[in-house]
N, C-alpha and C. Protein backbone atom coordinates (compact mmCIF):
# COMPACT_ATOMS: atom_id res chain seq x y z
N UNK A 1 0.83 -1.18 0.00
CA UNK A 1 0.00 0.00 0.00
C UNK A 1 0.87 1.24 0.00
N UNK A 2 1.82 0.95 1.34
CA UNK A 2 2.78 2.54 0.79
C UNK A 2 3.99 2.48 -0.40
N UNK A 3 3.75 1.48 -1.26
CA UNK A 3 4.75 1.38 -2.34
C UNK A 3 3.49 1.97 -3.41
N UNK A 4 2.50 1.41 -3.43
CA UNK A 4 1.61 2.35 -4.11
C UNK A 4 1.67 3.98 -4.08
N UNK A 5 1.12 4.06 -2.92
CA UNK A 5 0.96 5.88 -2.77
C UNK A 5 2.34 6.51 -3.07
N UNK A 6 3.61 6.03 -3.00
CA UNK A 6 5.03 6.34 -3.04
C UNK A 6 4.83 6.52 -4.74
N UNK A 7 4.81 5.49 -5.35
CA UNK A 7 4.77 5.46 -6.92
C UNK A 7 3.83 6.44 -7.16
N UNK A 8 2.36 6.75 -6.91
CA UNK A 8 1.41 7.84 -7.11
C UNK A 8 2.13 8.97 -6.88
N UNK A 9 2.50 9.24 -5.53
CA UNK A 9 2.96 10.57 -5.49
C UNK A 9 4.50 11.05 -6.71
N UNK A 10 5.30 10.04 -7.14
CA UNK A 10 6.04 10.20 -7.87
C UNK A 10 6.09 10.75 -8.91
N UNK A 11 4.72 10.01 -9.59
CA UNK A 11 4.11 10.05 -10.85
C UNK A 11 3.46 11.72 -10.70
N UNK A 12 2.64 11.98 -9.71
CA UNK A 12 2.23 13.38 -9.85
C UNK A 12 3.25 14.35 -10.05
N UNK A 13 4.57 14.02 -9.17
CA UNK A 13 5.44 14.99 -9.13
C UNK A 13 6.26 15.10 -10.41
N UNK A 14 6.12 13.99 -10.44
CA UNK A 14 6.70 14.08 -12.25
C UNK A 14 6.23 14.78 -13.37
N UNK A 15 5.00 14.43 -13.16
CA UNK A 15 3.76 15.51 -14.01
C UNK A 15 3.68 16.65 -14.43
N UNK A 16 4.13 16.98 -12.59
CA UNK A 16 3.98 18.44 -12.42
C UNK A 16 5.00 18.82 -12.91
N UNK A 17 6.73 18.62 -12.88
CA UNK A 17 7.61 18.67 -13.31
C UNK A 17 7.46 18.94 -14.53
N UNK A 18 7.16 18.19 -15.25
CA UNK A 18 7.25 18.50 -16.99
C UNK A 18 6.21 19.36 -17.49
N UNK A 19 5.34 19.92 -17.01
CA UNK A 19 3.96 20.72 -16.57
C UNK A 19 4.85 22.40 -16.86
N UNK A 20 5.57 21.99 -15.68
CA UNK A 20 5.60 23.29 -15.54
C UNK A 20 7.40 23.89 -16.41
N UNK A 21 8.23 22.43 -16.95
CA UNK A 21 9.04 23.02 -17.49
C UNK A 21 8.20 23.42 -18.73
N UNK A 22 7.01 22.64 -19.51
CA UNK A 22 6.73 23.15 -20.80
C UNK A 22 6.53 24.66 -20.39
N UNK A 23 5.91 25.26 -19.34
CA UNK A 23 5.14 26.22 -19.13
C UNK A 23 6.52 27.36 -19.04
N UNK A 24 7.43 27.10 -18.19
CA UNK A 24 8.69 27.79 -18.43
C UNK A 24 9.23 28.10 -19.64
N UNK A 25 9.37 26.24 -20.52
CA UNK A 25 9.62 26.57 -21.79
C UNK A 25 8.91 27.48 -22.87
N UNK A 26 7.34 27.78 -22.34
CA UNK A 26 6.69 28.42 -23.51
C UNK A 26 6.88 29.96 -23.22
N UNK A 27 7.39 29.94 -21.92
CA UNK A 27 7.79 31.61 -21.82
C UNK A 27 8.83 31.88 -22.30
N UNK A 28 9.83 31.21 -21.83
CA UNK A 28 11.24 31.39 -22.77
C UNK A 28 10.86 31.61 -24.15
N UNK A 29 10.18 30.87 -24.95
CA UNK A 29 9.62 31.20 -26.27
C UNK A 29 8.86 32.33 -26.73
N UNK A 30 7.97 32.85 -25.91
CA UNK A 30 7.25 33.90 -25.96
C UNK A 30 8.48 35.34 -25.41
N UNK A 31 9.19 35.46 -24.87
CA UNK A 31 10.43 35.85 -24.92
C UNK A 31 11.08 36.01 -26.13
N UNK A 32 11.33 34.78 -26.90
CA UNK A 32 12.41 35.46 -28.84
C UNK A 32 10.81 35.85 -29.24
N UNK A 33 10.07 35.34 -29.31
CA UNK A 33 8.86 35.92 -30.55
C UNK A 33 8.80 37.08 -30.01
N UNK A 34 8.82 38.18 -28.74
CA UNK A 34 9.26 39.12 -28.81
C UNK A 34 9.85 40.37 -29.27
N UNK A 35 10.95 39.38 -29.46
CA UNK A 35 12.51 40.47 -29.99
C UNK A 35 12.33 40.37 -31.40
N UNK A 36 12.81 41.59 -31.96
CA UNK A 36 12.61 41.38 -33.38
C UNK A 36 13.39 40.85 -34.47
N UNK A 37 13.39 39.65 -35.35
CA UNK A 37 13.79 39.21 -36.22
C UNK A 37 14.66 39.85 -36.54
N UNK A 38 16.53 39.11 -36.70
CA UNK A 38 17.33 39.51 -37.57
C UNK A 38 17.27 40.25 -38.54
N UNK A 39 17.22 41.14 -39.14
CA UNK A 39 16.83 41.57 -40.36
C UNK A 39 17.59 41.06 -41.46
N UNK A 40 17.48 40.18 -42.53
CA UNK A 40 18.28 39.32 -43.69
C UNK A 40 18.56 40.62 -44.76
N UNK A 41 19.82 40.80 -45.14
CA UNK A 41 19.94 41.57 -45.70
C UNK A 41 19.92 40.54 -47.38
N UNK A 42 19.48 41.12 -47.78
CA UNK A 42 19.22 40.05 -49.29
C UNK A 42 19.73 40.67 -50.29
N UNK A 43 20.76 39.76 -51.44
CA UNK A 43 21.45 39.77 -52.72
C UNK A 43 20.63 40.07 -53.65
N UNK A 44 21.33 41.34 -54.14
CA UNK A 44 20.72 41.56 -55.33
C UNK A 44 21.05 41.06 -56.57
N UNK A 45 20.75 40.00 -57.29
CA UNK A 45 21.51 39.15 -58.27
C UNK A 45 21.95 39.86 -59.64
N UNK A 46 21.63 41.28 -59.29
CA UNK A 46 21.58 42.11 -60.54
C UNK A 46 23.31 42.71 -60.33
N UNK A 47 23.56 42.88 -59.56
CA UNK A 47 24.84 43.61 -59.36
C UNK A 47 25.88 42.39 -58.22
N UNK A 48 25.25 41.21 -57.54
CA UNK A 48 26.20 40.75 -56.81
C UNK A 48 27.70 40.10 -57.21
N UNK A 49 28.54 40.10 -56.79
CA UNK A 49 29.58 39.61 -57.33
C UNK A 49 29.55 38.16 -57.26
N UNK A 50 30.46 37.06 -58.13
CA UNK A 50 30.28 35.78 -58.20
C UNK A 50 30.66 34.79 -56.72
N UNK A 51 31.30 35.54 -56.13
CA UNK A 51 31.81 34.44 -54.75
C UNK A 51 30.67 34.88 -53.66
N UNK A 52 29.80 36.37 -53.99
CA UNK A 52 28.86 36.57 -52.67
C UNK A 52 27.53 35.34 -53.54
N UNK A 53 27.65 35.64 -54.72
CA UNK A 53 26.54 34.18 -55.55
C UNK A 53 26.56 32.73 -54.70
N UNK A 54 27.75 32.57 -55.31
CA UNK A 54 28.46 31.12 -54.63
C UNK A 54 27.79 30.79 -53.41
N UNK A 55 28.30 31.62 -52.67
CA UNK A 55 27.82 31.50 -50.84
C UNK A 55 26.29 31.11 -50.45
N UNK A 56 25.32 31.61 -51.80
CA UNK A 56 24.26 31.58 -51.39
C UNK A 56 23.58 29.74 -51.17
N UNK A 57 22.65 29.77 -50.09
CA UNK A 57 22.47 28.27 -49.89
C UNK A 57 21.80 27.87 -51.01
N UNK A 58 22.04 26.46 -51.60
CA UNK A 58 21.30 26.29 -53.24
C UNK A 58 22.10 26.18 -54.03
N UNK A 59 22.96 27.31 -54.08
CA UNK A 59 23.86 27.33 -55.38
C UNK A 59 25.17 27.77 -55.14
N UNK A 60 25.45 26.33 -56.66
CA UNK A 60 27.00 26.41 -56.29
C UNK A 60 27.72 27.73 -57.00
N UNK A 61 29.56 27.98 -57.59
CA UNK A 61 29.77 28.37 -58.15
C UNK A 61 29.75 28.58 -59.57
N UNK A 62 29.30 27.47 -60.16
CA UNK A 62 29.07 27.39 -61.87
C UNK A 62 27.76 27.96 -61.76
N UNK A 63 26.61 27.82 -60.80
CA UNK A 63 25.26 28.48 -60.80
C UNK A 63 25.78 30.03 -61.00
N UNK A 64 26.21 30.34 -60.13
CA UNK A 64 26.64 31.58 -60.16
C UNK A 64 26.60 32.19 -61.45
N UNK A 65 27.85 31.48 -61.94
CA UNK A 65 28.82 31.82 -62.85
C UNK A 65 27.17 31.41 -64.23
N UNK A 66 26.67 30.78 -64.08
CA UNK A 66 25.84 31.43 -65.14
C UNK A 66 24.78 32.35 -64.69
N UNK A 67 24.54 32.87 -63.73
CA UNK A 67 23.75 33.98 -63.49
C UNK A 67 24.24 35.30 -63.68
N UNK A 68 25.14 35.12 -63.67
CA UNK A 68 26.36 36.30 -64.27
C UNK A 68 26.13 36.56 -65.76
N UNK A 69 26.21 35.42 -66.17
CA UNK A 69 26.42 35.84 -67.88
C UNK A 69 24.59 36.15 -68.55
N UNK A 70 23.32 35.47 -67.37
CA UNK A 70 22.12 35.79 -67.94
C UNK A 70 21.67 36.93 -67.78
N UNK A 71 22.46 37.90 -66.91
CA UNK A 71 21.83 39.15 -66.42
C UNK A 71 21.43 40.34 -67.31
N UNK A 72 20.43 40.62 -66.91
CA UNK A 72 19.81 40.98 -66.43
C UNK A 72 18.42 40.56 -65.82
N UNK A 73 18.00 40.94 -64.75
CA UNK A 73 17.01 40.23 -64.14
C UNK A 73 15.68 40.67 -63.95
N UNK A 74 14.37 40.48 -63.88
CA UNK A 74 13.42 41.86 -63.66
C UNK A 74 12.79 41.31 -62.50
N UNK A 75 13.02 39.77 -62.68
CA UNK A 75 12.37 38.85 -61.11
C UNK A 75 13.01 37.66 -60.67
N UNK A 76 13.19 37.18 -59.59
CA UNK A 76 13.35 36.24 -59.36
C UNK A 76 13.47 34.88 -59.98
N UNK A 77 11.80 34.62 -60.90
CA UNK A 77 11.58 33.88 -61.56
C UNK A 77 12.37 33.73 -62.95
N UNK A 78 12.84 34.94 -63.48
CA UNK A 78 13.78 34.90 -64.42
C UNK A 78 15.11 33.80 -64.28
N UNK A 79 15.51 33.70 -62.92
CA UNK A 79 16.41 32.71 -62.81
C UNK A 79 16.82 31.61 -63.46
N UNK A 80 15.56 31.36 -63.94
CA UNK A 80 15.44 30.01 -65.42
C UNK A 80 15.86 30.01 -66.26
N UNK A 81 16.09 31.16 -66.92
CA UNK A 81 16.71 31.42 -68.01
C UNK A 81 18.27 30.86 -67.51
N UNK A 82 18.72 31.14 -66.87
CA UNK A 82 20.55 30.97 -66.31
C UNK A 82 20.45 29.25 -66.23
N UNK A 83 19.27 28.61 -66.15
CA UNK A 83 19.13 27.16 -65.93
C UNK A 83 18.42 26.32 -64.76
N UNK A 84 18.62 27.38 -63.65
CA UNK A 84 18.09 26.92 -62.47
C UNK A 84 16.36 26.36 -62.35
N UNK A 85 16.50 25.33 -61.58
CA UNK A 85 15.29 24.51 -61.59
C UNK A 85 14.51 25.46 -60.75
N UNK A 86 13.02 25.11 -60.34
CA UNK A 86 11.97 26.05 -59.77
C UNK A 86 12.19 25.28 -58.15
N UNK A 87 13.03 24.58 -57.81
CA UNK A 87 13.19 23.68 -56.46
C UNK A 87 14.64 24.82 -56.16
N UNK A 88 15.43 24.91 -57.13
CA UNK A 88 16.31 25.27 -57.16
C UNK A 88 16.24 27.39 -56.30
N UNK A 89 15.25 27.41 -57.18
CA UNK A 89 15.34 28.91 -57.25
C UNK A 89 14.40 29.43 -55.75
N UNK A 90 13.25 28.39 -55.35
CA UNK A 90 12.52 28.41 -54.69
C UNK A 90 13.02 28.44 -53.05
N UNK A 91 14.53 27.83 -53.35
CA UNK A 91 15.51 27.31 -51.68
C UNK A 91 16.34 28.72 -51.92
N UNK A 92 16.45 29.10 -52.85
CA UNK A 92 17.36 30.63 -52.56
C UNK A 92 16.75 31.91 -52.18
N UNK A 93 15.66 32.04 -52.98
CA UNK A 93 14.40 32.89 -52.77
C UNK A 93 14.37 33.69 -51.71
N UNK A 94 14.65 33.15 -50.44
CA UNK A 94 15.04 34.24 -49.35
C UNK A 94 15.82 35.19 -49.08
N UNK A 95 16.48 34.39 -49.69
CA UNK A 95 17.98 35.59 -49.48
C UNK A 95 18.56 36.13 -51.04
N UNK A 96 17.70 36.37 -51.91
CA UNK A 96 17.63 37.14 -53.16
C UNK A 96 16.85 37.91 -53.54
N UNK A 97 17.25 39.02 -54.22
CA UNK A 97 16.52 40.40 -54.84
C UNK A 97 16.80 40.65 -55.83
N UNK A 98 15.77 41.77 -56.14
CA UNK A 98 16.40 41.90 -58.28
C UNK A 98 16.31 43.53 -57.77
N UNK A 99 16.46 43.99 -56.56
CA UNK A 99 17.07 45.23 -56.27
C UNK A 99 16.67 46.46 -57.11
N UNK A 100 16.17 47.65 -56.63
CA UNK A 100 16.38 48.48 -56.90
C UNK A 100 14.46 48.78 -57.51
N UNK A 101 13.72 49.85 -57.86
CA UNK A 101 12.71 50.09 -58.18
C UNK A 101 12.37 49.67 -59.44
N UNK A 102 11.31 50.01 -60.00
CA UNK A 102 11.17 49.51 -61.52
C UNK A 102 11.48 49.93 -62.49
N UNK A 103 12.27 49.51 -63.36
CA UNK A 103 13.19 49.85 -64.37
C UNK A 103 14.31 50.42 -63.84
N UNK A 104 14.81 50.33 -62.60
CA UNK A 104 16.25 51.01 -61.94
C UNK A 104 17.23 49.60 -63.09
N UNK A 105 17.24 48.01 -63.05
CA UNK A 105 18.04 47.72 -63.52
C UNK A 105 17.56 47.27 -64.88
N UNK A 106 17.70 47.78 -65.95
CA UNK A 106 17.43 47.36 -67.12
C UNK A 106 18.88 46.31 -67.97
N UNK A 107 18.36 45.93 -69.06
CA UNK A 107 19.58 45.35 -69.65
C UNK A 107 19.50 45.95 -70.78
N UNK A 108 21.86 46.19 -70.66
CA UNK A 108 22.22 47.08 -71.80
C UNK A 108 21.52 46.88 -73.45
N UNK A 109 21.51 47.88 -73.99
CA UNK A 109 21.11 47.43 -75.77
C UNK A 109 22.24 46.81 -76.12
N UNK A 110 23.90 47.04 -75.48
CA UNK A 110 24.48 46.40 -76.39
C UNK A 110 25.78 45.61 -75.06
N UNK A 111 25.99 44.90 -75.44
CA UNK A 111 26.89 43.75 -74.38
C UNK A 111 28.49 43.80 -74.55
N UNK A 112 29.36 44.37 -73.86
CA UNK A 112 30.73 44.53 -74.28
C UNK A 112 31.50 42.76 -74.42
N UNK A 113 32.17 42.46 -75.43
CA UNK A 113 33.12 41.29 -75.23
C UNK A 113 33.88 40.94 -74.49
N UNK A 114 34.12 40.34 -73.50
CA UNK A 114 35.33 39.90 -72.87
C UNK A 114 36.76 40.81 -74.29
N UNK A 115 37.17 41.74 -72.72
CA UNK A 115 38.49 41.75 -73.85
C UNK A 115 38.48 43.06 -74.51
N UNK A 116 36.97 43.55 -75.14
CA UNK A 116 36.94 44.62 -75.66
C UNK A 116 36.78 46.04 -75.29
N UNK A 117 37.30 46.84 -76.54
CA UNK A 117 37.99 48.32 -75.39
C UNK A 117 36.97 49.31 -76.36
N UNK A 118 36.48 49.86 -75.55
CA UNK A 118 35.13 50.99 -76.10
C UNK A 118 36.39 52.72 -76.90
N UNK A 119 36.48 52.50 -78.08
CA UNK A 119 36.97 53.82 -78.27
C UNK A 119 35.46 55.01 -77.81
N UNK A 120 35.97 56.10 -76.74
CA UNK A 120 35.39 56.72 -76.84
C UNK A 120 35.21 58.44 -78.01
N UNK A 121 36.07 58.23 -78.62
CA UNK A 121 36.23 59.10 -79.41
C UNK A 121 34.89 59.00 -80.92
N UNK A 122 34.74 57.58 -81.16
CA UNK A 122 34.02 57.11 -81.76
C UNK A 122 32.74 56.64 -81.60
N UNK A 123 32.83 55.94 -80.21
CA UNK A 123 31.31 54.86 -79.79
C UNK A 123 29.90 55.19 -80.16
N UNK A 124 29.33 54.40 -80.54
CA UNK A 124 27.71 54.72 -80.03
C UNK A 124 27.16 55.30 -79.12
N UNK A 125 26.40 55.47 -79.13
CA UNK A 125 25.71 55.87 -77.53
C UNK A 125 25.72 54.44 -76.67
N UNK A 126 24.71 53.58 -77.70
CA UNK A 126 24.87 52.41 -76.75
C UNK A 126 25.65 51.93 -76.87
N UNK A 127 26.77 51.86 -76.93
CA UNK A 127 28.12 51.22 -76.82
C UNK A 127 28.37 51.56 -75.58
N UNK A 128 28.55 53.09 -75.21
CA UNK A 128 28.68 54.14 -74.44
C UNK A 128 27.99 53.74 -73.17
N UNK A 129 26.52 53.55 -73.52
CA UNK A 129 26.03 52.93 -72.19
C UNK A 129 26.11 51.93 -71.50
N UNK A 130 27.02 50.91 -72.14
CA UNK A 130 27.36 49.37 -71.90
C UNK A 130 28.36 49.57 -70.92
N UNK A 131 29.14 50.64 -71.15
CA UNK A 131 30.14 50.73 -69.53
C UNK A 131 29.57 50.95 -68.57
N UNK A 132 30.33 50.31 -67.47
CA UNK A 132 29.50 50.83 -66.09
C UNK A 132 29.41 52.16 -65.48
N UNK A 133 28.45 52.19 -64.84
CA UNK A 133 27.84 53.50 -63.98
C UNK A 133 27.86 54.75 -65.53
N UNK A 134 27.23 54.36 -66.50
CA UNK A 134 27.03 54.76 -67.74
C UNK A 134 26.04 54.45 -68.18
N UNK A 135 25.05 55.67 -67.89
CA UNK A 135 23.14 55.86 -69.14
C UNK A 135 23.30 56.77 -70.23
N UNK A 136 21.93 57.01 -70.42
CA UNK A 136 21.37 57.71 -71.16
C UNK A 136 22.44 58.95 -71.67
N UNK A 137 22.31 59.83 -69.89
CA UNK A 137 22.40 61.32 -69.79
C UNK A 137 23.70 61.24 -70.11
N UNK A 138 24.77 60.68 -69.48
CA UNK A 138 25.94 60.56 -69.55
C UNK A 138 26.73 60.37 -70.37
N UNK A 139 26.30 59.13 -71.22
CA UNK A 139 26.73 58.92 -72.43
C UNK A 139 26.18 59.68 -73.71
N UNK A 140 25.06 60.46 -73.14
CA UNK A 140 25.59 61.65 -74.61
C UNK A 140 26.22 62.84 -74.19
N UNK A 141 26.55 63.29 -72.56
CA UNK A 141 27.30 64.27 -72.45
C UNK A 141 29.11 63.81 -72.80
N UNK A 142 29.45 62.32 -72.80
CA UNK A 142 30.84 61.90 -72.91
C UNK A 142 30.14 62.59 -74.92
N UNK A 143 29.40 62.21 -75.87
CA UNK A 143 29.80 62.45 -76.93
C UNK A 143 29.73 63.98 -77.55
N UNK A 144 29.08 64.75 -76.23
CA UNK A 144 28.99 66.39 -76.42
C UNK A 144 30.50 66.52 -76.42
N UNK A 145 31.14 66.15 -75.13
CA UNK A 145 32.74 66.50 -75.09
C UNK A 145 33.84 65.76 -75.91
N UNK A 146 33.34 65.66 -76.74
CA UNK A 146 34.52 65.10 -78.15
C UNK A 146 35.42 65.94 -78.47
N UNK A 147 35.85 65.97 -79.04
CA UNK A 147 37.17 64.59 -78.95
C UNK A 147 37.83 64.77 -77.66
N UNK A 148 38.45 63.76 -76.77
CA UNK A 148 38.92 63.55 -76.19
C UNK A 148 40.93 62.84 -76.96
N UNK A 149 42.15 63.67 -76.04
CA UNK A 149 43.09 63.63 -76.48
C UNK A 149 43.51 62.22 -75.61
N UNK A 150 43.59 62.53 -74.45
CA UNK A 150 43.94 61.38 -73.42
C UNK A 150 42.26 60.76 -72.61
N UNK A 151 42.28 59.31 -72.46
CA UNK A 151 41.39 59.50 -71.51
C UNK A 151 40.92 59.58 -70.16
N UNK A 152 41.83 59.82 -69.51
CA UNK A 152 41.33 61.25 -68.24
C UNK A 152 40.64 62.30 -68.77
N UNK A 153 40.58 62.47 -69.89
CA UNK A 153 39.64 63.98 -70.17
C UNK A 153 38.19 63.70 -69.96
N UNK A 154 38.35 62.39 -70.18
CA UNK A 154 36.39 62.21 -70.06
C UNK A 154 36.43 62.38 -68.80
N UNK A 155 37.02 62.96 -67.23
CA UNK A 155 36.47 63.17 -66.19
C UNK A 155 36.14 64.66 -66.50
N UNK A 156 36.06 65.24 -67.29
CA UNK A 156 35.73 66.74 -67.64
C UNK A 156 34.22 66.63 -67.83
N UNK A 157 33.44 65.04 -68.04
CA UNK A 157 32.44 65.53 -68.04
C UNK A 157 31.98 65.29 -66.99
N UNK A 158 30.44 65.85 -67.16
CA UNK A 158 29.62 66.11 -65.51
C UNK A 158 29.09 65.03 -65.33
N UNK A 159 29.33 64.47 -63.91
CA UNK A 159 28.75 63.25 -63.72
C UNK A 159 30.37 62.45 -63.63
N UNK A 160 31.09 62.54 -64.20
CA UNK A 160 31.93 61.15 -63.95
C UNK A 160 33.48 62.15 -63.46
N UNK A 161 33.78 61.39 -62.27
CA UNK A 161 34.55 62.00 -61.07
C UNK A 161 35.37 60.58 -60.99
N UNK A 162 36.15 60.84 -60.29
CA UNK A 162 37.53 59.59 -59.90
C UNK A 162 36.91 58.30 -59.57
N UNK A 163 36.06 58.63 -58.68
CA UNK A 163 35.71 57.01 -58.59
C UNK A 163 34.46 56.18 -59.68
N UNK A 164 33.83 56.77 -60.44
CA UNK A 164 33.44 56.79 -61.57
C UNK A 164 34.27 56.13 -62.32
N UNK A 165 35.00 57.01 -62.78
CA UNK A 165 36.09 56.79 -64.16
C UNK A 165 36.83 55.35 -63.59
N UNK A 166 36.94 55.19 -62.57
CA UNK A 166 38.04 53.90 -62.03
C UNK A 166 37.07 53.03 -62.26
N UNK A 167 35.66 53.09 -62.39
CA UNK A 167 34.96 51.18 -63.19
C UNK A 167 35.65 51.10 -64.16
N UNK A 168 35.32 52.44 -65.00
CA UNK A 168 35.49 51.50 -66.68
C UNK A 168 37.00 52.61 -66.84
N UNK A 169 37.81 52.35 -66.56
CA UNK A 169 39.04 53.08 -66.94
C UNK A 169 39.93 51.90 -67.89
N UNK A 170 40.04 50.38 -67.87
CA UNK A 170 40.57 49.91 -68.35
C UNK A 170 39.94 49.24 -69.46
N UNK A 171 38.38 49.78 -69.59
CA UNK A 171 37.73 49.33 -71.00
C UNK A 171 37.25 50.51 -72.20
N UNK A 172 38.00 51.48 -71.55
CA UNK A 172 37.95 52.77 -72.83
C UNK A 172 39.89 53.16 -73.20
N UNK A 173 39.64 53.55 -74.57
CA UNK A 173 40.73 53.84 -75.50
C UNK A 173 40.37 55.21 -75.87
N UNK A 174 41.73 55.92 -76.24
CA UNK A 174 41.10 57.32 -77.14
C UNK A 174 42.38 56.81 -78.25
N UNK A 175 41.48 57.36 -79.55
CA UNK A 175 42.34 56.80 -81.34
C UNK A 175 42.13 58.10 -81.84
């Protein structure tokens, strides 16, 4: 009889025990739901470089390395085009953006070659706009200021300052 009530009272106390750690535990929990979420800062696949690509969970470096060469992007879902499966694109999805407002990233009219050097003395406009941190406005004020003798002179125009000119400094020529 008192091996009974011994085991009863055990069993209650046990009860109560795990009773009241859930009840601890659900405060501890109600505690982080609290505090506010990490904030994920998310890749913009329009401008990220290939090793911050890489890193992303999902995809490897050859993923990358063709999201690089499909760019430009207007959504997420575009990703397909570069090859990526919808399982594929769906596990990265969190931590990717196509950045910037609508129509902020468009794709160039014209695509420079590996290798190739934009005479600016000559170019198109859209040739012109194919260099970086290079539109519209810019690339017809570089063809207002023609001819150019050396090219450092194109920092004479408005809009392109030292750190400007240092993107595309090693993909323009003056002839």
């Amino acid at each position: 009889m008192k091996i009974l009530r011994f085991k009863r009272a055990a069993g209650i106390l046990l009860g109560a025990a795990v009773v009241l750690g859930a009840v601890s535990g659900s405060a501890a929990a109600g505690q982080q739901a609290k505090r506010k979420p990490a904030k994920i800062r998310l890749l913009n696949i329009n401008t990220a470089a290939e090793a911050q690509l890489a890193a992303v969970r999902g995809l490897t470096p050859d993923w990358a390395k063709k999201i690089i060469a499909a760019r430009y992007f207007k959504s997420l879902d575009e990703l397909a085009k570069a090859g990526l499966t919808k399982p594929q694109i769906d596990a990265a999805r969190p931590f990717l953006t196509v950045g910037g407002g609508a129509g902020k990233w468009r794709k160039p009219a014209y695509r420079l070659a590996p290798g190739e050097k934009v005479n600016v003395n000559t170019a198109a406009l859209k040739v012109l706009e194919a260099l970086p941190e290079i539109g519209p406005g810019r690339a017809g004020a570089i063809v207002e200021g023609r001819p150019y003798a050396r090219i450092e002179d194109i920092m004479k125009v408005k809009g392109i300052k030292q750190k400007t000119f240092a993107k595309f400094r090693r993909l323009i020529v003056v002839r």
